[in-house]
C-alpha atoms as a PDB file:
ATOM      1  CA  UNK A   1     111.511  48.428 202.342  1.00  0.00           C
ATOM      2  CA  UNK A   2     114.755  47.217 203.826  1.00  0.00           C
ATOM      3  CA  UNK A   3     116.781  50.049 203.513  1.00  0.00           C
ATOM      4  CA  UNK A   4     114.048  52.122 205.235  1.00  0.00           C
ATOM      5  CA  UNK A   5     114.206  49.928 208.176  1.00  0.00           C
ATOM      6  CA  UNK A   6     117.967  49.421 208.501  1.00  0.00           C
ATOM      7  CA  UNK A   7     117.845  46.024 206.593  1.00  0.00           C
ATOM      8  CA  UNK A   8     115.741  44.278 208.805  1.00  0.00           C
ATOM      9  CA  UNK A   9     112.526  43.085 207.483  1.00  0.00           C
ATOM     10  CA  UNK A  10     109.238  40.821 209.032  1.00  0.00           C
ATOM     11  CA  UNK A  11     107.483  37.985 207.860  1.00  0.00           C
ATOM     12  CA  UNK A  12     104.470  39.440 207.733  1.00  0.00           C
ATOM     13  CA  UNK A  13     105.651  42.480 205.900  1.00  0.00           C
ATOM     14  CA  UNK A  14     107.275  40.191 203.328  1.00  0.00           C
ATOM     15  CA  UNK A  15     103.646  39.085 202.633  1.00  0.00           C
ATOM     16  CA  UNK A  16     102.109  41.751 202.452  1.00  0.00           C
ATOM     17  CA  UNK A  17     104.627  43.215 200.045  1.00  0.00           C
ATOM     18  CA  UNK A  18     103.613  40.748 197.893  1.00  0.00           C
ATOM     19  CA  UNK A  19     106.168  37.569 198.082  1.00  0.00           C
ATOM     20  CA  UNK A  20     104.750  33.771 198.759  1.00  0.00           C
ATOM     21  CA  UNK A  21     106.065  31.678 201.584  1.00  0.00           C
ATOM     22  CA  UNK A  22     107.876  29.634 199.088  1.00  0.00           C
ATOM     23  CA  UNK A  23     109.276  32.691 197.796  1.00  0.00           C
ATOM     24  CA  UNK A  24     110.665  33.254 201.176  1.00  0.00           C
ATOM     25  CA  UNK A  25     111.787  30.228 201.867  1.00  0.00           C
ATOM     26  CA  UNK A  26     113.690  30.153 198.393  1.00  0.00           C
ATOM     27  CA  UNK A  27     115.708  33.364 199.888  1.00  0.00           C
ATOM     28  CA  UNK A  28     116.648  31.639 203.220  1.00  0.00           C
ATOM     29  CA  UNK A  29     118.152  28.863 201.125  1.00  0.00           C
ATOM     30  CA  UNK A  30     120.051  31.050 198.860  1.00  0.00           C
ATOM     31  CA  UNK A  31     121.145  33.769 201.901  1.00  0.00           C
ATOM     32  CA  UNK A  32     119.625  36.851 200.633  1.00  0.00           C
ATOM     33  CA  UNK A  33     116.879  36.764 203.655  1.00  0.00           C
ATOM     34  CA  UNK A  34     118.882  35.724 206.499  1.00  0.00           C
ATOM     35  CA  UNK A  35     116.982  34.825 209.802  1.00  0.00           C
ATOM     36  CA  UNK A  36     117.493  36.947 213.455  1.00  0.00           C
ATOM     37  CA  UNK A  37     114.461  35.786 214.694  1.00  0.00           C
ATOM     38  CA  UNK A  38     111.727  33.791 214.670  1.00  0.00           C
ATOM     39  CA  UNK A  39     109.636  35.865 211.411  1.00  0.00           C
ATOM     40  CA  UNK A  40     112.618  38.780 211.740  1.00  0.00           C
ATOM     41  CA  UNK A  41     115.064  38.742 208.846  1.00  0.00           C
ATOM     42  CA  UNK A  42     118.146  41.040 207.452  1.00  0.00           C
ATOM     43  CA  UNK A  43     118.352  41.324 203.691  1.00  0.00           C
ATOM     44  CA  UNK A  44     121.149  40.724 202.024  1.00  0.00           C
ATOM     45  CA  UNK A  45     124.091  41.267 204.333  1.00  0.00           C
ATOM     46  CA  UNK A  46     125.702  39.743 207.574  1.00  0.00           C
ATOM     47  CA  UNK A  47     127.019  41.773 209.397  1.00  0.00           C
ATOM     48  CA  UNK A  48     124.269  44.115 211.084  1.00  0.00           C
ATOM     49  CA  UNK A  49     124.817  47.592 212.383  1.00  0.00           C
ATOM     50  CA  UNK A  50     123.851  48.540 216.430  1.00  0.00           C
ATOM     51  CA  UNK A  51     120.343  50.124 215.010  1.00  0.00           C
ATOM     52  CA  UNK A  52     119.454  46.634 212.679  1.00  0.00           C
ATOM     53  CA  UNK A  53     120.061  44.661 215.758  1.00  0.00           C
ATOM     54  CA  UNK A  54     117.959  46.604 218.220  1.00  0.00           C
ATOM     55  CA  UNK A  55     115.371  46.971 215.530  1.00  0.00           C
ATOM     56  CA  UNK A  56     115.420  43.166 215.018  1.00  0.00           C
ATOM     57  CA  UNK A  57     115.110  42.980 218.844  1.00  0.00           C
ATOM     58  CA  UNK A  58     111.725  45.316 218.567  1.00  0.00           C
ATOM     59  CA  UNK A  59     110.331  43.618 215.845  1.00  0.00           C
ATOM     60  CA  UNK A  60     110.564  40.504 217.490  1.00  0.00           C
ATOM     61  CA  UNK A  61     108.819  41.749 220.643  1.00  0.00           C
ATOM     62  CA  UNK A  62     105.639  42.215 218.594  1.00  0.00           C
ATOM     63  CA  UNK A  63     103.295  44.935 217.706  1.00  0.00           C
ATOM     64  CA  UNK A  64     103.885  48.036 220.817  1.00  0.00           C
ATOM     65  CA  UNK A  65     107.237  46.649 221.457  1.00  0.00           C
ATOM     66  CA  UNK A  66     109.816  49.544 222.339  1.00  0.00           C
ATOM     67  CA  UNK A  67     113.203  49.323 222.812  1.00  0.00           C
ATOM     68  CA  UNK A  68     113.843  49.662 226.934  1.00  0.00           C
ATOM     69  CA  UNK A  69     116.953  50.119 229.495  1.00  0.00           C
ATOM     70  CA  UNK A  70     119.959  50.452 228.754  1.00  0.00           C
ATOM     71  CA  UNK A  71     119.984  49.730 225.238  1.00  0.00           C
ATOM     72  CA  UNK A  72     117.392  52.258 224.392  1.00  0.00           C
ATOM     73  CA  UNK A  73     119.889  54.679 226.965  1.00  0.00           C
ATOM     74  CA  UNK A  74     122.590  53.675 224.281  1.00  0.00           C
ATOM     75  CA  UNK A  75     120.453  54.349 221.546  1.00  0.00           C
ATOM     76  CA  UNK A  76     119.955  58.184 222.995  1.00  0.00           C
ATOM     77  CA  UNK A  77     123.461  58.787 223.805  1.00  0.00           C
ATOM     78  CA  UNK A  78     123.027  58.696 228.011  1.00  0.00           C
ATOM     79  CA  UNK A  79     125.288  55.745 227.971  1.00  0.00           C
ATOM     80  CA  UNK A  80     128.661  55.424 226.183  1.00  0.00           C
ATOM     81  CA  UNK A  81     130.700  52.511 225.509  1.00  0.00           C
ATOM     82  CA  UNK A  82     129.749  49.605 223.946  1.00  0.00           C
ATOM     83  CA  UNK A  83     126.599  48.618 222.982  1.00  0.00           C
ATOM     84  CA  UNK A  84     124.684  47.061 225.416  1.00  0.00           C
ATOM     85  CA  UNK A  85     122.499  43.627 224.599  1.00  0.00           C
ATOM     86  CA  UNK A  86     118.469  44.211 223.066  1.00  0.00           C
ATOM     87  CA  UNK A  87     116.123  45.136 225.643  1.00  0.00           C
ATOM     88  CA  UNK A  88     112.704  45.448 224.819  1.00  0.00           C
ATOM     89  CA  UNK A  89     109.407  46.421 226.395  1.00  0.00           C
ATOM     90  CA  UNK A  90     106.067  44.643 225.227  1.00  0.00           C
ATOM     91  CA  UNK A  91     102.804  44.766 226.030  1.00  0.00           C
ATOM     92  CA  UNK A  92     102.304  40.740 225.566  1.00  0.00           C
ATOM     93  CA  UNK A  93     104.387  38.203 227.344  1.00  0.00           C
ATOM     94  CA  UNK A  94     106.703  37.226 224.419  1.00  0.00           C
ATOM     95  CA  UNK A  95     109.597  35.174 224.573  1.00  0.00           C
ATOM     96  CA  UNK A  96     112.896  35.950 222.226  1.00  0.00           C
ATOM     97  CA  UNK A  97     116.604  34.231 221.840  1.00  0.00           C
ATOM     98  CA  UNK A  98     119.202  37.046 222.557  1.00  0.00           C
ATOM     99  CA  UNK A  99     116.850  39.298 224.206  1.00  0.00           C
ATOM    100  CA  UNK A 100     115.272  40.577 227.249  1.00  0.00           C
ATOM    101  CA  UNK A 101     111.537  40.977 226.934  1.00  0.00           C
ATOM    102  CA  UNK A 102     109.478  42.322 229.770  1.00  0.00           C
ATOM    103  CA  UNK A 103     106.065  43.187 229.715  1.00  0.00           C
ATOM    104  CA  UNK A 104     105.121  46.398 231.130  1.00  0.00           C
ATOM    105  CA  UNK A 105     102.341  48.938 230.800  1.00  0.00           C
ATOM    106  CA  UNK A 106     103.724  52.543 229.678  1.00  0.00           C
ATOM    107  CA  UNK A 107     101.041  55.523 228.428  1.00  0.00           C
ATOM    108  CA  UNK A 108     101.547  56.527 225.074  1.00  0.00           C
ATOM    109  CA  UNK A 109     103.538  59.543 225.826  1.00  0.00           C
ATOM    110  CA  UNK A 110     106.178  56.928 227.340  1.00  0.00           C
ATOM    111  CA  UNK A 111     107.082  55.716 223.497  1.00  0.00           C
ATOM    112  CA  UNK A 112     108.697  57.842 220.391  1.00  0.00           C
ATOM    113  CA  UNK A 113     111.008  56.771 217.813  1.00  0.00           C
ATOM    114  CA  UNK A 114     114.744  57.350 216.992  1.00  0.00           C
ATOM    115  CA  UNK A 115     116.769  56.715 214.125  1.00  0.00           C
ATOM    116  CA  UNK A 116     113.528  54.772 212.999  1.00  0.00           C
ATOM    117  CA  UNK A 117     113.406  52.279 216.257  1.00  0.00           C
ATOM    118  CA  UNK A 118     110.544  52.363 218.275  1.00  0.00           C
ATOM    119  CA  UNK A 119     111.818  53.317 221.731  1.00  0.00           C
ATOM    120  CA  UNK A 120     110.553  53.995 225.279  1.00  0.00           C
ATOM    121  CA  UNK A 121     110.860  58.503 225.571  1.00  0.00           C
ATOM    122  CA  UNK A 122     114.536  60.198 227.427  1.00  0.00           C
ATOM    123  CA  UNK A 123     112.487  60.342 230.323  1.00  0.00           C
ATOM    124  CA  UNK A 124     110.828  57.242 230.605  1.00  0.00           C
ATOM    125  CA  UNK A 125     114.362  55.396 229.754  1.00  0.00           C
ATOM    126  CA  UNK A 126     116.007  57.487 232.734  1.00  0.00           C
ATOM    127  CA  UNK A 127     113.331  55.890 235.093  1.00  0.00           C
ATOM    128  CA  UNK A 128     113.749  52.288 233.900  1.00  0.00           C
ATOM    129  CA  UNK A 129     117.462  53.165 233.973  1.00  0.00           C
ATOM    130  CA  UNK A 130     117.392  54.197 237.790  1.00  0.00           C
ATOM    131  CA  UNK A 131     116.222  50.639 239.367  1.00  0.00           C
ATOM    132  CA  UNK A 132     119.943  49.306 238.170  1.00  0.00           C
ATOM    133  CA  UNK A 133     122.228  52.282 237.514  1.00  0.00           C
ATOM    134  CA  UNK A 134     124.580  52.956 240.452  1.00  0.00           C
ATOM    135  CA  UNK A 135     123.935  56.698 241.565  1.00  0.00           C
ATOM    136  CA  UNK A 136     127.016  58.077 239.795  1.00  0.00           C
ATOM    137  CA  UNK A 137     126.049  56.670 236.441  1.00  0.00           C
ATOM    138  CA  UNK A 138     122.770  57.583 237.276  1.00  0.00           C
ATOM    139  CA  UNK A 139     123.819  61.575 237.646  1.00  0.00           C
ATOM    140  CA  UNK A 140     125.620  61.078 234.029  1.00  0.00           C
ATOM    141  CA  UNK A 141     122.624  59.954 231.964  1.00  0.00           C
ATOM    142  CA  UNK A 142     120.273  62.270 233.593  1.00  0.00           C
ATOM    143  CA  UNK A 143     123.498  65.109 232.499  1.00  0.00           C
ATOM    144  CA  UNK A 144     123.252  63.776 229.176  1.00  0.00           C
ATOM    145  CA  UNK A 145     119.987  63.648 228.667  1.00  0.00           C
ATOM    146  CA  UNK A 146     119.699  67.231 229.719  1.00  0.00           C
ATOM    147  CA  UNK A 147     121.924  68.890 227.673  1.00  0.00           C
ATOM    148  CA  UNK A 148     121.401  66.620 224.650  1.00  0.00           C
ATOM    149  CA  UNK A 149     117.426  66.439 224.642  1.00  0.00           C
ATOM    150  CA  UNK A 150     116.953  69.179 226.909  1.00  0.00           C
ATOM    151  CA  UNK A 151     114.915  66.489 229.320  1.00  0.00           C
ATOM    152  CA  UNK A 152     113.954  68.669 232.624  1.00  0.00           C
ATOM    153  CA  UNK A 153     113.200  67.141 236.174  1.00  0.00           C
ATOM    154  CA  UNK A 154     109.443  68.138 235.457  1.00  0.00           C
ATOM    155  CA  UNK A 155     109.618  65.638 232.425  1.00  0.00           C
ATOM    156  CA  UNK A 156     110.623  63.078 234.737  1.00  0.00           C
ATOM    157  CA  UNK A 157     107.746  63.833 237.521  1.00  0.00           C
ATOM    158  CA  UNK A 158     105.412  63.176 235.109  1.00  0.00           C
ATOM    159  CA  UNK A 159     106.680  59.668 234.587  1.00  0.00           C
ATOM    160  CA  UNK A 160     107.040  58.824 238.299  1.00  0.00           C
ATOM    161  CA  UNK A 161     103.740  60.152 238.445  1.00  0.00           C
ATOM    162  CA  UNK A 162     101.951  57.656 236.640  1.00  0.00           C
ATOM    163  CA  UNK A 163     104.898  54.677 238.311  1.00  0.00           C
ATOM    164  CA  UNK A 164     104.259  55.213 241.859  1.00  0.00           C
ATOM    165  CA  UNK A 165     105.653  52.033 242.957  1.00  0.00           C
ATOM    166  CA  UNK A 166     108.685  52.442 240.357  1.00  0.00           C
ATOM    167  CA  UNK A 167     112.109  51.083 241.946  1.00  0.00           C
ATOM    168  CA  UNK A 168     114.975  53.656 241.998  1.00  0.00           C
ATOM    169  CA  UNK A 169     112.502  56.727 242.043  1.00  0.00           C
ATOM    170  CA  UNK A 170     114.091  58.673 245.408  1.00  0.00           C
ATOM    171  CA  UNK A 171     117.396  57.684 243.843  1.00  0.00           C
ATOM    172  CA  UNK A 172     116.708  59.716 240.583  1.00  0.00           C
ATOM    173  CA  UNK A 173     114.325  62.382 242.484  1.00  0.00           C
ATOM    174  CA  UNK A 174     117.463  63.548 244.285  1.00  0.00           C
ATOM    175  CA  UNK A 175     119.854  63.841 241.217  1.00  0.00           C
ATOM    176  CA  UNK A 176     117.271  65.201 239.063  1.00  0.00           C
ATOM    177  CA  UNK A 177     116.490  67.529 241.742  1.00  0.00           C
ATOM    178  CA  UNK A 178     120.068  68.318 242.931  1.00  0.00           C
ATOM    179  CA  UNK A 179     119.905  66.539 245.714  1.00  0.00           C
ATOM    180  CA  UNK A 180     122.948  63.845 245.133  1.00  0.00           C
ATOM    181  CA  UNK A 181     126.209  65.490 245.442  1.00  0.00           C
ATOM    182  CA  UNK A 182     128.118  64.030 242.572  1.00  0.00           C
ATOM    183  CA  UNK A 183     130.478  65.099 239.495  1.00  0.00           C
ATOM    184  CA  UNK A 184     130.139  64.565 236.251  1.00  0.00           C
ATOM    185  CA  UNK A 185     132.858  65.125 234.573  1.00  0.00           C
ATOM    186  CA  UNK A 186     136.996  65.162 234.727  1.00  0.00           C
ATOM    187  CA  UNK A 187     137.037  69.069 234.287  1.00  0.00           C
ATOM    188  CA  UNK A 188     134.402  68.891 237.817  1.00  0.00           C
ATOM    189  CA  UNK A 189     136.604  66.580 239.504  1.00  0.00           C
ATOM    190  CA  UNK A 190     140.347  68.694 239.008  1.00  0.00           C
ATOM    191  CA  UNK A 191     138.479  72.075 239.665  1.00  0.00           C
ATOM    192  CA  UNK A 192     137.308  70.370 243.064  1.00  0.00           C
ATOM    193  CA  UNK A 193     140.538  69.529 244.028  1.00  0.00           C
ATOM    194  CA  UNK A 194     141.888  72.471 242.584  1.00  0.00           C
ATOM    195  CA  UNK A 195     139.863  74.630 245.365  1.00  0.00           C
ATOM    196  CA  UNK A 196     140.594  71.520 248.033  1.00  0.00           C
ATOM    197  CA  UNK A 197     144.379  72.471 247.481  1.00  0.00           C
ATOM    198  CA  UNK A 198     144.227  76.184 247.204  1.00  0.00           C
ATOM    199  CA  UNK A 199     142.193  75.753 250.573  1.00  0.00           C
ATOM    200  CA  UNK A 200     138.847  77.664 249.299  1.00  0.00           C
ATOM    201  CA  UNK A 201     135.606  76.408 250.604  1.00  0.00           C
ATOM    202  CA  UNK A 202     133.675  73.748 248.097  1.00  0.00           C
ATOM    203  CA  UNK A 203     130.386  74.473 246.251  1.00  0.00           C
ATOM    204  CA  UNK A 204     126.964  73.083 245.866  1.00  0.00           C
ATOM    205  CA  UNK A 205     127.723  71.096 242.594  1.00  0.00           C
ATOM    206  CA  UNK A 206     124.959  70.421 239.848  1.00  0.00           C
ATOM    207  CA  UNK A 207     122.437  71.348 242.034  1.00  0.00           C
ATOM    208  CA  UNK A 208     119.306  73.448 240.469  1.00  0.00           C
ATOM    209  CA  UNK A 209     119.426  77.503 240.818  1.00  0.00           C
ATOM    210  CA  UNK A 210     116.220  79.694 239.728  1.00  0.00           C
ATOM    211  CA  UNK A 211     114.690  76.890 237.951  1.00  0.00           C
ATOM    212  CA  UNK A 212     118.127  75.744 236.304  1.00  0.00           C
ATOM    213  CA  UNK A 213     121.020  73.222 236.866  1.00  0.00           C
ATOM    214  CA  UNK A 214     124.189  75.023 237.392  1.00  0.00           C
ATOM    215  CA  UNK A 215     127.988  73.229 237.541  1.00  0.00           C
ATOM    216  CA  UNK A 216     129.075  75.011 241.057  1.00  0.00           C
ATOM    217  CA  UNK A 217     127.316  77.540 243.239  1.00  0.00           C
ATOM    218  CA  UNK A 218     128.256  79.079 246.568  1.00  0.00           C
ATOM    219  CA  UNK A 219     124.686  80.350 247.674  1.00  0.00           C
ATOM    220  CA  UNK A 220     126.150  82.613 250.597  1.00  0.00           C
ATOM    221  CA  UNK A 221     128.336  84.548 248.434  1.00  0.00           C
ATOM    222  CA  UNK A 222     126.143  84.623 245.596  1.00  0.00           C
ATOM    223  CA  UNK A 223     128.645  83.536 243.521  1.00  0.00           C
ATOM    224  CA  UNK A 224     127.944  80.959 240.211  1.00  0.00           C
ATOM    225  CA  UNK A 225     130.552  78.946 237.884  1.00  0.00           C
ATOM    226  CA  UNK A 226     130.076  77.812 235.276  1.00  0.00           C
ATOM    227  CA  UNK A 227     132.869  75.005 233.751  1.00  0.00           C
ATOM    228  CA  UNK A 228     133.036  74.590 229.980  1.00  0.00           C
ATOM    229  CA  UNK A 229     134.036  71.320 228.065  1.00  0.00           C
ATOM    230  CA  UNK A 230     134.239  72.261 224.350  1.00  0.00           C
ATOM    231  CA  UNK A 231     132.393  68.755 223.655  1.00  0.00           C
ATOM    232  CA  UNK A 232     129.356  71.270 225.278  1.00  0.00           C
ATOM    233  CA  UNK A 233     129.654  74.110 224.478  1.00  0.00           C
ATOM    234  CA  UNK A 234     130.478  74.160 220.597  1.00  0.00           C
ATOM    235  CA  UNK A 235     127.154  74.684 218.785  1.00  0.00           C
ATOM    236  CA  UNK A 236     124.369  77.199 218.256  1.00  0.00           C
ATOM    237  CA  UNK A 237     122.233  75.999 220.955  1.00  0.00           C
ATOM    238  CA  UNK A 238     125.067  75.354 223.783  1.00  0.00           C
ATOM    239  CA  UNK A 239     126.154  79.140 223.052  1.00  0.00           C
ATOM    240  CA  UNK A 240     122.314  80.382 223.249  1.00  0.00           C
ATOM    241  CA  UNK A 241     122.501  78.380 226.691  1.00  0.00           C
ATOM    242  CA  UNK A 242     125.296  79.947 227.990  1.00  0.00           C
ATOM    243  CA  UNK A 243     123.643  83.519 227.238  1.00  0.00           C
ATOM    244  CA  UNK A 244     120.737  82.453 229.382  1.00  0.00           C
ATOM    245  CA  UNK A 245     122.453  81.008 232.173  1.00  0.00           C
ATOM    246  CA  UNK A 246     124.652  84.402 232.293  1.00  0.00           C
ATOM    247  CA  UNK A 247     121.152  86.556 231.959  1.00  0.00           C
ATOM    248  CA  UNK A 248     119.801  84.154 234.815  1.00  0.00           C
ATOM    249  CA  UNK A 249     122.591  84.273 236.927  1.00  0.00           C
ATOM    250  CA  UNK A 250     122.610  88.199 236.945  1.00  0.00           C
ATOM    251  CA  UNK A 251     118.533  87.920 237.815  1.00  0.00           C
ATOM    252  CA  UNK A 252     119.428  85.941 240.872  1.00  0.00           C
ATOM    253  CA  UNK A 253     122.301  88.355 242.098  1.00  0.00           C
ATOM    254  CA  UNK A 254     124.767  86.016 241.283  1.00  0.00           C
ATOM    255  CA  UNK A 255     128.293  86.620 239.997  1.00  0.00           C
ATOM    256  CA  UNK A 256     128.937  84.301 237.322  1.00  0.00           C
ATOM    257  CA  UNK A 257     132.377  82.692 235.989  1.00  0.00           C
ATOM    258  CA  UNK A 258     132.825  80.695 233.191  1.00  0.00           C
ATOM    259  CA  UNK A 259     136.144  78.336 233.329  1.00  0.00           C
ATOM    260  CA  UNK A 260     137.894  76.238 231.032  1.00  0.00           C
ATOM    261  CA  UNK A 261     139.732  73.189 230.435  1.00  0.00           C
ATOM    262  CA  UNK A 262     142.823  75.652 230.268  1.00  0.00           C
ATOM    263  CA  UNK A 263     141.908  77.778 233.341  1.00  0.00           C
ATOM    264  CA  UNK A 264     141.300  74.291 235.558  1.00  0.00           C
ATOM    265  CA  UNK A 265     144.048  72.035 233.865  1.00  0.00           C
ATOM    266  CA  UNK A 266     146.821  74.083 232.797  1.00  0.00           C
ATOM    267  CA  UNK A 267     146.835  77.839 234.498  1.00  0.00           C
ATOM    268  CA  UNK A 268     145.088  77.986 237.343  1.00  0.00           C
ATOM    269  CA  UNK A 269     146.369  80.867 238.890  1.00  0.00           C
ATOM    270  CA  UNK A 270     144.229  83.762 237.521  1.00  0.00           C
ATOM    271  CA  UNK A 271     140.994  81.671 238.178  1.00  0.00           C
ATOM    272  CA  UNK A 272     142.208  80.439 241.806  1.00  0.00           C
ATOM    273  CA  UNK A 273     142.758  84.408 242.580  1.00  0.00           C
ATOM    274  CA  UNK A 274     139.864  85.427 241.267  1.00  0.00           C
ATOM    275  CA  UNK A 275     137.872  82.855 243.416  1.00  0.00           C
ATOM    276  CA  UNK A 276     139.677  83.907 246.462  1.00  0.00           C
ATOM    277  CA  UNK A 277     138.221  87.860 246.237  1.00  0.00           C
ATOM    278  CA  UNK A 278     135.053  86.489 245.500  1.00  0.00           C
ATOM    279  CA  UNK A 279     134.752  83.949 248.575  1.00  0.00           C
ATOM    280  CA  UNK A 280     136.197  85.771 250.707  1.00  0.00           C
ATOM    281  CA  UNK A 281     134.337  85.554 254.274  1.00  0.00           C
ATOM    282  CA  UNK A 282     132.827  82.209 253.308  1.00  0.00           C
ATOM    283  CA  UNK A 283     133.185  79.378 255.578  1.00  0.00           C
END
């Protein structure tokens, strides 16, 4: 039962599985149930991993709890760095040592599970995430969560749909939408200053074309680009992607260029050139 759940184990499901109380308490003496919680235990070993504590966290919350915030956002990959501390969502007031518990009602499309935790959906996480993200950090997650769980802004209407009142909404409507002019990304940031230097005129960045998000886009000249990280653009589904953006671009009457870290970073000559015959005439 424990190694199905990442070690961590309940009271109640002790009980059920068939041991006494005394039987439990006999383990917390001798260490092979060790307490997290109040009636939340790991079996047999001490040092937890990131997905036993957060599932500790949930189990502690009660039945419906969810992991929330930006420990679920770590938990999906929209967040790097260290781990952040459990957050958790409940449906009950419930009060837990080492973890934030807030009640809050969420429709049962709000709530899936990953890596076994019960966890609050990409989208609904985004909107919880954009009452306290600064805008920049914002624009990352909503990046990630894009082009790792192909989330789309019309996943996130529906969620700010049902949260009218929810804090941070215009903030995330405008980067989902394209609406907040901000980079992403190192490779974004050089190739700006790149066409700053080389005295070309600067793009529309990440901001949605026929339906899609693209990296830059000068509307006037019709004229797309596209910049590609390897960390993207390295699997079976980033290079179907690609084909489809291309296919799109081409519907829309665009020119598209793809870049690389190379082109941007190291030799930018052929790709400044190449920008300058396309732009030419634009302001």
């Amino acid at each position: 039962m424990a190694s199905r759940a990442h070690g961590v184990v309940t009271r109640s499901e002790l009980l059920v599985a068939g041991l006494s109380p005394e039987e439990i308490r006999k383990r917390l003496k001798r260490g092979t149930l060790i307490r997290v919680h109040r009636g939340v235990y790991r079996v047999g070993h001490a040092a937890p991993s990131r997905e036993a504590t957060y599932l500790a966290a949930v189990k502690a919350g009660g039945p419906g709890a969810l992991l929330a915030g930006r420990a679920a956002a770590h938990l999906w990959s929209l967040l790097k760095g260290s781990p952040p501390p459990p957050e958790v969502t409940a449906p009950t007031d419930r009060r837990v040592k080492g973890v934030f518990v807030h009640r809050a009602r969420r429709g049962p499309a709000e709530a899936t599970q990953r890596h076994g935790i019960p966890v609050t959906t990409v989208p609904r996480t985004l909107v919880d995430l954009a009452s306290s993200l600064p805008v920049s950090a914002l624009s990352r997650a909503c990046h990630e969560a894009s082009v790792l769980h192909d989330t789309t802004p019309a996943d996130i209407e529906r969620i700010l749909a049902r949260r009218q009142n929810s804090t941070g909404a215009d903030a995330l409507r405008r980067v989902v939408h394209g609406d907040e002019p901000v980079t992403l990304s190192a490779l974004e940031r050089r190739f700006l200053i790149r066409l700053r230097d080389a005295g070309l005129p600067r793009p529309e960045v990440n901001r949605r074309a026929g339906g899609r998000r693209v990296d830059c886009r000068w509307p006037d000249a019709r004229v797309t680009v596209e910049l590609d990280g390897y960390r993207y653009h390295r699997s079976r589904h980033a290079w179907e992607l690609d084909r489809r953006r291309e296919r799109e671009a081409r519907a829309r009457g665009d020119e598209l260029r793809r870049y690389t870290y190379g082109d941007v970073f190291e030799n930018p000559r052929f790709m400044l050139s190449e920008l300058r015959a396309l732009l030419r005439g634009v302001g």
